[in-house]
C-alpha atoms as a PDB file:
ATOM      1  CA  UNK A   1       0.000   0.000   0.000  1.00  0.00           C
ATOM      2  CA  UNK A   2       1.479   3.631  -0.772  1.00  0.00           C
ATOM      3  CA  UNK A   3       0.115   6.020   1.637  1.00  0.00           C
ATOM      4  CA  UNK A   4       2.578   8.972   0.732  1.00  0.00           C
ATOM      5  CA  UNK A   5       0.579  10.576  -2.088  1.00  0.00           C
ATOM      6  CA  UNK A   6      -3.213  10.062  -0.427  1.00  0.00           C
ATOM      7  CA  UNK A   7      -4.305  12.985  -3.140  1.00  0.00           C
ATOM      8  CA  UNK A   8      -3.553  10.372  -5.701  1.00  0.00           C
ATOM      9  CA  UNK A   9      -4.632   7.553  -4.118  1.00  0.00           C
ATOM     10  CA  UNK A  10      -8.172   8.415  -2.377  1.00  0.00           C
ATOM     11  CA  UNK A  11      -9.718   5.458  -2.870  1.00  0.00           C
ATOM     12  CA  UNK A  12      -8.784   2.342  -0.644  1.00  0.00           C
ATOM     13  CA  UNK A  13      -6.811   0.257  -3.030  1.00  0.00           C
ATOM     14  CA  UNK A  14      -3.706  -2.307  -3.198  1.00  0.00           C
ATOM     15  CA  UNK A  15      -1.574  -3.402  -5.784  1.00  0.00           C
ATOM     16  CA  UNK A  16      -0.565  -6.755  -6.788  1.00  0.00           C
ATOM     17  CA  UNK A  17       2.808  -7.677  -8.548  1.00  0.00           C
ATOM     18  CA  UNK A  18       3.033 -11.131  -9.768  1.00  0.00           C
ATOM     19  CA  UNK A  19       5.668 -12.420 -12.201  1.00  0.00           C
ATOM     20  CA  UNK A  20       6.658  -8.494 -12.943  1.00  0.00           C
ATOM     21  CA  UNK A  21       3.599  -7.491 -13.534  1.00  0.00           C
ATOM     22  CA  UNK A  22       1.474  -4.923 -11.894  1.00  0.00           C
ATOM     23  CA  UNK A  23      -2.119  -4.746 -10.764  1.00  0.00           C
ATOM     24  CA  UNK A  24      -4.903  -2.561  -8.748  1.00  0.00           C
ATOM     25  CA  UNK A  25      -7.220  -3.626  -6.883  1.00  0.00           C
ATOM     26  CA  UNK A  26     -10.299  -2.261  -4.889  1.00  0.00           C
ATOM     27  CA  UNK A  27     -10.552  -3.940  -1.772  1.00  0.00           C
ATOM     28  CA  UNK A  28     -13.996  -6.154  -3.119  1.00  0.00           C
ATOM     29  CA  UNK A  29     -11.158  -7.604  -5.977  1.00  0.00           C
ATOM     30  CA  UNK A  30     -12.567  -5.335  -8.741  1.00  0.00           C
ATOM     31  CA  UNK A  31      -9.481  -4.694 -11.459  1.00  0.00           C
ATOM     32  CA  UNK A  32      -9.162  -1.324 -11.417  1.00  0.00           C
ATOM     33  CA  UNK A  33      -6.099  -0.430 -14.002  1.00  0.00           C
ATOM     34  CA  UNK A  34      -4.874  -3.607 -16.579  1.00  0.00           C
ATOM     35  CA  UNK A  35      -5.997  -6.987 -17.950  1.00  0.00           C
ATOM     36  CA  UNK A  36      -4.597  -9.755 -16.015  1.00  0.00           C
ATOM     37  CA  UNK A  37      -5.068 -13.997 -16.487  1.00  0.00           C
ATOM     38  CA  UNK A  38      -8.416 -14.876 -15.320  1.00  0.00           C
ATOM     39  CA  UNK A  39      -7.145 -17.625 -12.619  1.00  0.00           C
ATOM     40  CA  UNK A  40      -4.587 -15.142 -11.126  1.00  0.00           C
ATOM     41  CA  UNK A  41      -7.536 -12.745 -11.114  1.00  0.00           C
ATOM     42  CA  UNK A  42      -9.601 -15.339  -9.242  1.00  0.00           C
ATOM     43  CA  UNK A  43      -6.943 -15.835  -6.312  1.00  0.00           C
ATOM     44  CA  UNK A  44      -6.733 -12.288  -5.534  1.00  0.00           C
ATOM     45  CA  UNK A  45     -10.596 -12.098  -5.747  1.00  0.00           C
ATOM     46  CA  UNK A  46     -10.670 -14.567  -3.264  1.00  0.00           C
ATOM     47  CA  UNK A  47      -7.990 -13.197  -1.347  1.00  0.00           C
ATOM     48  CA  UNK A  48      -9.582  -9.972  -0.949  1.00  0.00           C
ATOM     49  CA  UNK A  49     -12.852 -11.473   0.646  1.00  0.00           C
ATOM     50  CA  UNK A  50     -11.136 -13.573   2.986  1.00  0.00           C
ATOM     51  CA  UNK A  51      -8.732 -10.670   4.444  1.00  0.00           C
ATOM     52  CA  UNK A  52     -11.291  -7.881   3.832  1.00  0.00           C
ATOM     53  CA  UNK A  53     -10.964  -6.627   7.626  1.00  0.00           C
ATOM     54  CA  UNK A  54      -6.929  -6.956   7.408  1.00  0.00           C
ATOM     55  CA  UNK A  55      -7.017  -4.798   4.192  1.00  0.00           C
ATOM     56  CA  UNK A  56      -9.252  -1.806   5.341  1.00  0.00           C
ATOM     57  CA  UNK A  57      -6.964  -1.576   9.023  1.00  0.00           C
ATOM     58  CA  UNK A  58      -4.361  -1.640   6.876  1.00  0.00           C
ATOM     59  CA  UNK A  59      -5.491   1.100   4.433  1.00  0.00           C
ATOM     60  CA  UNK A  60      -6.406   3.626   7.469  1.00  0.00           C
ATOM     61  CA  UNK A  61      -2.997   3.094   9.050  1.00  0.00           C
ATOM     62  CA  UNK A  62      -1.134   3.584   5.886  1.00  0.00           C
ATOM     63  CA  UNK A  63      -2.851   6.933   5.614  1.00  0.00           C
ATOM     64  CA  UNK A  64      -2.231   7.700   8.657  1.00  0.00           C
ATOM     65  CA  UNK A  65       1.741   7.431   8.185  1.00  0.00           C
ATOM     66  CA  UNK A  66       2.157   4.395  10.381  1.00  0.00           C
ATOM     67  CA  UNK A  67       3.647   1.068  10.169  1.00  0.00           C
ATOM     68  CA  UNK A  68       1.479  -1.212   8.081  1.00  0.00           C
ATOM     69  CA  UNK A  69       0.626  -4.744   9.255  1.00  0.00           C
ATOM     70  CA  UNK A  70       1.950  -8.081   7.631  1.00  0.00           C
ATOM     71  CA  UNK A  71      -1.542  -9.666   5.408  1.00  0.00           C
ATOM     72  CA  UNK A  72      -1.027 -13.361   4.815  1.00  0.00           C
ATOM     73  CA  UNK A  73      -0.869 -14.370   1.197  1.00  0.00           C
ATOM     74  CA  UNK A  74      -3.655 -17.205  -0.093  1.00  0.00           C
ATOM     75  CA  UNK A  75      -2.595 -20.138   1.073  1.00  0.00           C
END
């Protein structure tokens, strides 16, 4: 999460890089800048609705300026 430029990045958001590519993400999985393979789209869907809660404390520390917490990848 990038919480140094909040006047660019308003909306709570992550981004995903996976085999040096980039992604963004709203924190219900929606895509919200690229194309990306449809079963590596899946796993960070279902990523996002199982650590939901983890992503939005997450979000209001990082805007906040402090530390973020560690989110557990899909297992």
């Amino acid at each position: 999460m990038y919480w140094f430029d909040v006047d660019k990045h308003k909306s709570p958001h992550f981004h995903v890089r996976y085999q040096g590519t980039e992604w963004v993400y709203d924190f219900k999985g929606s895509l919200l800048a690229r194309n990306i393979n449809p079963r590596v789209d899946h796993l960070i869907k279902e990523w996002c609705s199982i650590r939901s809660d983890e992503l939005e404390t997450a979000w209001q520390r990082a805007i906040k300026g402090e530390p973020l917490p560690w989110i557990a990848p899909l297992n």
